[in-house]
Protein backbone atom coordinates (compact mmCIF):
# COMPACT_ATOMS: atom_id res chain seq x y z
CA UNK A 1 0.00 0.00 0.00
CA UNK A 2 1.34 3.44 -0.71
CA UNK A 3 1.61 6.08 1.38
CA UNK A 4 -0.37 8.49 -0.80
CA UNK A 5 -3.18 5.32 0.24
CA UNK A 6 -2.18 4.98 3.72
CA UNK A 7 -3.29 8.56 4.25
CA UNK A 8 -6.45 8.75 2.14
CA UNK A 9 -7.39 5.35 4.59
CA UNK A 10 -6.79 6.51 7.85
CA UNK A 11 -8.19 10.01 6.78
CA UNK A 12 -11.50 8.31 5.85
CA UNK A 13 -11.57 5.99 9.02
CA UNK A 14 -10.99 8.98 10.83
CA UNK A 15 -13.78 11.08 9.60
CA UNK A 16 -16.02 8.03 9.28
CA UNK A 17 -15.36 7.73 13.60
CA UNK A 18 -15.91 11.57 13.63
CA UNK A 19 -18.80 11.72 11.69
CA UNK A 20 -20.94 9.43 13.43
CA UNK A 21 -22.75 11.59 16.65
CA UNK A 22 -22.91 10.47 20.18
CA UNK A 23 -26.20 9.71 20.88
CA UNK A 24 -28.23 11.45 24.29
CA UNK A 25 -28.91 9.21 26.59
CA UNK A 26 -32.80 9.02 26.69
CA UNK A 27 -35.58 8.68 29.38
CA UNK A 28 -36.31 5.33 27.71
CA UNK A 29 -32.43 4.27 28.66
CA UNK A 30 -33.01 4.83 32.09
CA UNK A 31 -36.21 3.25 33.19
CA UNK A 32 -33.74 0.74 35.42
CA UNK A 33 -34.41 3.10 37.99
CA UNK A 34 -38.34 2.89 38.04
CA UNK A 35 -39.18 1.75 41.72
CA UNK A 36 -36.10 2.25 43.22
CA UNK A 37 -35.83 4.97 46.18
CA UNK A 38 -34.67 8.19 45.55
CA UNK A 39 -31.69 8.87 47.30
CA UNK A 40 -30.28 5.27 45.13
CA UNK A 41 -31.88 6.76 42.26
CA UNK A 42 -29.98 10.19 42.75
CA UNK A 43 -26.27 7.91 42.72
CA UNK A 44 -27.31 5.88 39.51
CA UNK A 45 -27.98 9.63 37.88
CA UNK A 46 -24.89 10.62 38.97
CA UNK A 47 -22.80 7.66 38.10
CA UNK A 48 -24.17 7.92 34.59
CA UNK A 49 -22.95 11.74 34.05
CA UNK A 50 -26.42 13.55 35.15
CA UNK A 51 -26.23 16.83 37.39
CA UNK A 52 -29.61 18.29 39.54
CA UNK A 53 -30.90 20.98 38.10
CA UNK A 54 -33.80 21.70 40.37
CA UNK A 55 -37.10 20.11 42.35
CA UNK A 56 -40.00 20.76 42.56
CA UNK A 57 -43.61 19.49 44.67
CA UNK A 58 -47.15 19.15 44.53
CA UNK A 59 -49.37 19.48 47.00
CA UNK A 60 -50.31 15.45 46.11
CA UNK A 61 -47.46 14.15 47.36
CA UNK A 62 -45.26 13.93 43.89
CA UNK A 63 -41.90 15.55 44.26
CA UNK A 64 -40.64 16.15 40.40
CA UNK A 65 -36.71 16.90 39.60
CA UNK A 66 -34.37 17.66 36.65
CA UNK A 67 -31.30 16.24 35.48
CA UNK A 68 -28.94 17.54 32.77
CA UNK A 69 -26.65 15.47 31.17
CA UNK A 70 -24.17 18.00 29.84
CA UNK A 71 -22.29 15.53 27.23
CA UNK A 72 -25.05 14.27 26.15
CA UNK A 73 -27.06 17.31 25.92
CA UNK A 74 -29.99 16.01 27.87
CA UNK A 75 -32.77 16.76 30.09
CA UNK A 76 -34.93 14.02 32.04
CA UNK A 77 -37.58 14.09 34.71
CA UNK A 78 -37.69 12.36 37.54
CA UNK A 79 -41.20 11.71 39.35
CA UNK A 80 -40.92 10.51 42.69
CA UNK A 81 -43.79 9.54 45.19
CA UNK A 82 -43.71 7.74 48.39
CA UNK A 83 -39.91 7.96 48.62
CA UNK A 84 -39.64 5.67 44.93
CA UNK A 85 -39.60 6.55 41.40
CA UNK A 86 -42.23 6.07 39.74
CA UNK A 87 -40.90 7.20 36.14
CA UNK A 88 -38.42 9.15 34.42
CA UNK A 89 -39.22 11.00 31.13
CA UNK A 90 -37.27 12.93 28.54
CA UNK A 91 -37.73 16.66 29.40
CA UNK A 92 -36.78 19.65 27.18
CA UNK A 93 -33.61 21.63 27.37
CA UNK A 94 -35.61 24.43 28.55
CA UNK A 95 -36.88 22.84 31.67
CA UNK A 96 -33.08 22.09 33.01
CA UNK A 97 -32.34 25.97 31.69
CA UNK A 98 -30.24 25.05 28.73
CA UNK A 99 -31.91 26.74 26.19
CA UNK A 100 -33.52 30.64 25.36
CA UNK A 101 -36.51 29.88 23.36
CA UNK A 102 -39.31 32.30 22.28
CA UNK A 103 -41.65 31.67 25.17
CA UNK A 104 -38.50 32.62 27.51
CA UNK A 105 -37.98 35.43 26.11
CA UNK A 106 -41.91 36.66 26.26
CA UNK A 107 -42.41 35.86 29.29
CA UNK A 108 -39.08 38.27 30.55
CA UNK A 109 -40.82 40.72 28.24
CA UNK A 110 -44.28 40.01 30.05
CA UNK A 111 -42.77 40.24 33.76
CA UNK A 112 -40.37 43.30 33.07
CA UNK A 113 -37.73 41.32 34.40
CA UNK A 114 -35.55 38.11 33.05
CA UNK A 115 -36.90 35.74 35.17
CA UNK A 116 -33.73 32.89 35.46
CA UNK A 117 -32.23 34.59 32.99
CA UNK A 118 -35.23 34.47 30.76
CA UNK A 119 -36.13 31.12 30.98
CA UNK A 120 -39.16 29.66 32.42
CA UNK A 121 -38.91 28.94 36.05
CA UNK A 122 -42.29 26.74 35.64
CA UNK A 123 -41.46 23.33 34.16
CA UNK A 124 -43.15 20.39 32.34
CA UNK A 125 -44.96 18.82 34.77
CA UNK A 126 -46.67 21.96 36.09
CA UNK A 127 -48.48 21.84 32.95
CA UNK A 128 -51.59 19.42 32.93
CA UNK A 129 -50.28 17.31 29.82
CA UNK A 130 -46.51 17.94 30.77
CA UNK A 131 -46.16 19.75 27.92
CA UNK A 132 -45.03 23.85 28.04
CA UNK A 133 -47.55 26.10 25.45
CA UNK A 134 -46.45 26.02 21.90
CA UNK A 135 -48.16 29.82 21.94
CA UNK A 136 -45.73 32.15 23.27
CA UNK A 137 -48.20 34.52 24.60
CA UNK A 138 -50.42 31.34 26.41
CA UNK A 139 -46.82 30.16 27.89
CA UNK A 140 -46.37 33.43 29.20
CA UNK A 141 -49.22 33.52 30.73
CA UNK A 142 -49.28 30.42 32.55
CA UNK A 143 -45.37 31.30 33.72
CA UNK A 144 -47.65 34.89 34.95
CA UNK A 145 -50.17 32.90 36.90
CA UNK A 146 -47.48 30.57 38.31
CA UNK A 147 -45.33 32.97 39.58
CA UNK A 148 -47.92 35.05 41.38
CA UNK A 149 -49.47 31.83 43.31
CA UNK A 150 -46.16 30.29 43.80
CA UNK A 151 -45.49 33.64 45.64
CA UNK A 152 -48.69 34.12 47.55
CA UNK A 153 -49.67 37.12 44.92
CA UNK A 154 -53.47 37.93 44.46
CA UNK A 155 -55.39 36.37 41.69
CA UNK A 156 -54.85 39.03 38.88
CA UNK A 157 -56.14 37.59 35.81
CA UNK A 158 -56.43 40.81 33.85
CA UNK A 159 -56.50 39.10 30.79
CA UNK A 160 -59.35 36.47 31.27
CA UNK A 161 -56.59 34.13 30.33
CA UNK A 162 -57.50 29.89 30.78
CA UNK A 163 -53.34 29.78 30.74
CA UNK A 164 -53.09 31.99 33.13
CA UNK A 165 -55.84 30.26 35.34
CA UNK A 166 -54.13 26.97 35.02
CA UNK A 167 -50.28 28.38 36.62
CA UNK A 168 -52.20 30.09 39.34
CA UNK A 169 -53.35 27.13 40.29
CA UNK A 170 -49.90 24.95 39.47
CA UNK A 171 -47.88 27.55 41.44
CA UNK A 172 -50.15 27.47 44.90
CA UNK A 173 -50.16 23.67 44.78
CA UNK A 174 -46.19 23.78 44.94
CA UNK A 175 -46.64 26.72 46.87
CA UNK A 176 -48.41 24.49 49.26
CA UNK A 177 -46.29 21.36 49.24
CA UNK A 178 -43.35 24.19 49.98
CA UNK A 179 -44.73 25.19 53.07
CA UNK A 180 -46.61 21.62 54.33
CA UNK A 181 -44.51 21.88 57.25
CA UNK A 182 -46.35 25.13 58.54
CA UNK A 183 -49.07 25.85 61.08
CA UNK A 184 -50.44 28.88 59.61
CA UNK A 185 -49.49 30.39 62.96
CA UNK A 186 -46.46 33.19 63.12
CA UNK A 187 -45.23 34.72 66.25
CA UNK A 188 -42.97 32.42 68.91
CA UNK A 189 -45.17 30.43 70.05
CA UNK A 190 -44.08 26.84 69.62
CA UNK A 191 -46.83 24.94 67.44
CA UNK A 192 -48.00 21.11 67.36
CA UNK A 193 -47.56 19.29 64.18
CA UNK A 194 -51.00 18.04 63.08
CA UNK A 195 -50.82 17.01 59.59
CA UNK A 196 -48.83 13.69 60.02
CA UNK A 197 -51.55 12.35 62.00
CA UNK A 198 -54.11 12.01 58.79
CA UNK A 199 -54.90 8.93 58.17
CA UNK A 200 -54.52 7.39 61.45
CA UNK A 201 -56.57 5.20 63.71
CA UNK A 202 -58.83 7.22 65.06
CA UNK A 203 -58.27 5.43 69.21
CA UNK A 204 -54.54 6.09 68.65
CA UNK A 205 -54.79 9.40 67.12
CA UNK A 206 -57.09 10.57 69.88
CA UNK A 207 -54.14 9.38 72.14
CA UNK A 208 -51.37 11.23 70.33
CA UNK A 209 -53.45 14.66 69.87
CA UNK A 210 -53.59 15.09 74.11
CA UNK A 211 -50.19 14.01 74.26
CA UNK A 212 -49.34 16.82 71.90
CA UNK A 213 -51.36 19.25 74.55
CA UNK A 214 -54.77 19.26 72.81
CA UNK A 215 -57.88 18.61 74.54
CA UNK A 216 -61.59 18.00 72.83
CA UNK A 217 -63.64 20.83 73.64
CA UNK A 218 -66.77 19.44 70.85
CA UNK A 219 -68.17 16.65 69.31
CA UNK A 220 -70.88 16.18 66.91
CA UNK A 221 -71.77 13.46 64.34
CA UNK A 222 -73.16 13.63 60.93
CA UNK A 223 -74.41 10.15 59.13
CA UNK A 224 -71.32 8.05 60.13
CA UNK A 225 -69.09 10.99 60.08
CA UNK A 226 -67.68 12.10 63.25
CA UNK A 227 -66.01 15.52 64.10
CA UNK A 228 -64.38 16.33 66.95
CA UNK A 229 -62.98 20.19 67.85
CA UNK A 230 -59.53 20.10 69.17
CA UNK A 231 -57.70 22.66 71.40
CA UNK A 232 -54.53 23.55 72.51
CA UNK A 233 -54.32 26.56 74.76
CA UNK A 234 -50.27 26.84 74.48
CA UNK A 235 -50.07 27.47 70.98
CA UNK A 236 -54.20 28.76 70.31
CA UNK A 237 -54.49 25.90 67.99
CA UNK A 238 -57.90 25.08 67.01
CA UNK A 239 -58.33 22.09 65.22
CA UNK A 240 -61.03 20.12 63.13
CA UNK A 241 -60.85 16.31 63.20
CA UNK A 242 -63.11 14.05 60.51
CA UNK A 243 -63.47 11.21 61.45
CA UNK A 244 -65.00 8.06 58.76
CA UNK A 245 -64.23 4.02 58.83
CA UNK A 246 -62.56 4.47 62.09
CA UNK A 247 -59.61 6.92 60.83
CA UNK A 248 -59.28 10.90 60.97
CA UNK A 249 -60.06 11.46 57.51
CA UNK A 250 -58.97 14.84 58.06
CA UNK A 251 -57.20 17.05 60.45
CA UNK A 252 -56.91 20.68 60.06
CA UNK A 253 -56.68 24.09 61.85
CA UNK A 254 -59.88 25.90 61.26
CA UNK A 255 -58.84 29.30 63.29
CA UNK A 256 -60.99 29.59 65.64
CA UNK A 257 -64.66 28.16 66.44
CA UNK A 258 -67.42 28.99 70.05
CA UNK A 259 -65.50 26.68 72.17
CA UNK A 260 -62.04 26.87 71.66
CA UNK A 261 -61.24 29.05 74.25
C-alpha cells in the first residue's frame, strides 16, 4: 500500500469515527431506575454523568426533579412519590435551563424582568399534559399565573386568560407542598404538628393529639361521620378532626370556632 493510500485510509476511518454523533442518553435508557428509592436513584444519575438541576412538589405528594446530562445534551424528569420513582421521562432543554426559546424570552418581556435569565422557572410537569404552550403569549401567561401563586400574589387575571388560570393554580399547589410543614401560625409560640396524624386510627390518634397538649372541647356526628374540635391553649391551635371508617379522615386548623377558648 502506498503512502499516498495509507493517508487517504486513515483520513477516511478517521472522519467516518468523527462523523458518526454520540447519541443522548434518553428517558427510555433509564427506566432501570423505576421503583427504586430516591436517594439510590440520585447515585445511579450521577454515576451515569447527570447533574440536579432543580425540584419541585405538589401538594399530592409527587416531588418532580431535573437532570442535565451535559455531554449528552440532555434533560430528564424524575417523578418521585412515596420515597420511589415512579418514572423518568425525557424533558426539554428548557426545563433544566439550557436553552432561550421564544416563550422565555416573552415571558421576561411580560414580567419586566428576566426571570432565570429568561427562561421559564415553571417546568413540564406543572403543565396538565406535561407539555409547556407552543403559543408564546399562552406560555407566558401560565409562567404569569405561576409565579404570582407560587409567591402568595393575588389572583390578577387581567387578561381572562384559561393559561393563566391553570399556573395560578400549578404555582399554589407547589406553593403548598413548599410550606406543608407550617401551622399557619407566626409569632414564637411553639406549634404542634397536626398534619402527620391524617390517616390514622382514630383510638390512637385521639391518644397522640392530648399528648401533643390538645384537649376536645366538641363533638358532633353527621351520618357516620364524626367531628371532633380540638384545642390547645399553648399554641391557640384550634383544630377540626373528621373522622370516617374508624380513621381521621382529616385534620386541620380551622382558626378559631365557640368553644375553643
Amino acid at each position: 500500500m502506498t503512502i499516498g493510500l495509507k493517508h487517504f485510509v486513515a483520513g477516511t476511518a478517521l472522519a467516518a469515527m468523527t462523523a458518526v454523533p454520540v447519541l443522548a442518553e434518553k428517558a427510555s435508557e433509564l427506566t432501570y431506575i423505576n421503583g427504586s428509592y430516591g436517594r439510590d436513584a440520585e447515585g445511579q444519575l450521577r454515576e451515569r454523568g447527570f447533574a440536579h438541576i432543580s425540584t419541585h412538589k405538589n401538594d399530592m405528594g409527587y416531588v418532580y426533579s431535573y437532570w442535565w446530562d451535559e455531554a449528552d445534551d440532555d434533560c430528564v424528569n424524575v417523578e418521585v412519590y412515596n420515597g420511589r420513582v415512579e418514572s423518568i421521562t425525557d424533558a426539554s432543554d428548557q426545563d433544566c435551563g439550557h436553552h432561550k426559546g421564544n416563550a422565555g424570552a416573552a415571558v421576561a418581556a411580560v414580567a419586566g424582568a428576566a426571570i432565570l435569565g429568561a427562561l421559564l422557572s415553571h417546568k413540564s410537569h406543572h403543565h396538565e399534559d406535561d407539555k409547556h404552550h407552543d403559543d408564546r403569549e399562552a406560555e407566558a401567561q401560565y409562567e404569569r399565573g405561576y409565579q404570582d401563586g407560587l409567591h402568595n400574589a393575588s389572583y390578577h387575571n387581567y387578561d381572562r386568560s384559561d393559561a393563566y388560570s391553570s399556573g395560578y393554580s400549578a404555582g399554589v399547589s407547589e406553593r403548598n407542598a413548599n410550606l406543608s410543614h407550617h401551622q399557619g401560625h407566626g409569632g414564637y409560640r411553639q406549634t404542634a404538628q397536626i398534619a402527620d396524624l391524617k390517616d390514622a386510627r382514630a383510638a390512637g390518634g385521639m391518644s397522640e393529639l392530648e399528648s401533643r397538649g390538645f384537649r376536645q372541647v366538641d363533638n358532633f356526628t353527621s351520618g357516620n361521620t364524626r367531628y371532633s374540635i380540638q384545642w390547645r391553649p399553648q399554641s391557640r391551635q384550634c383544630v377540626q378532626v373528621t373522622i370516617a371508617d374508624g380513621r381521621f379522615y382529616d385534620i386541620r386548623d380551622i382558626g378559631q370556632h365557640p368553644k375553643c377558648r
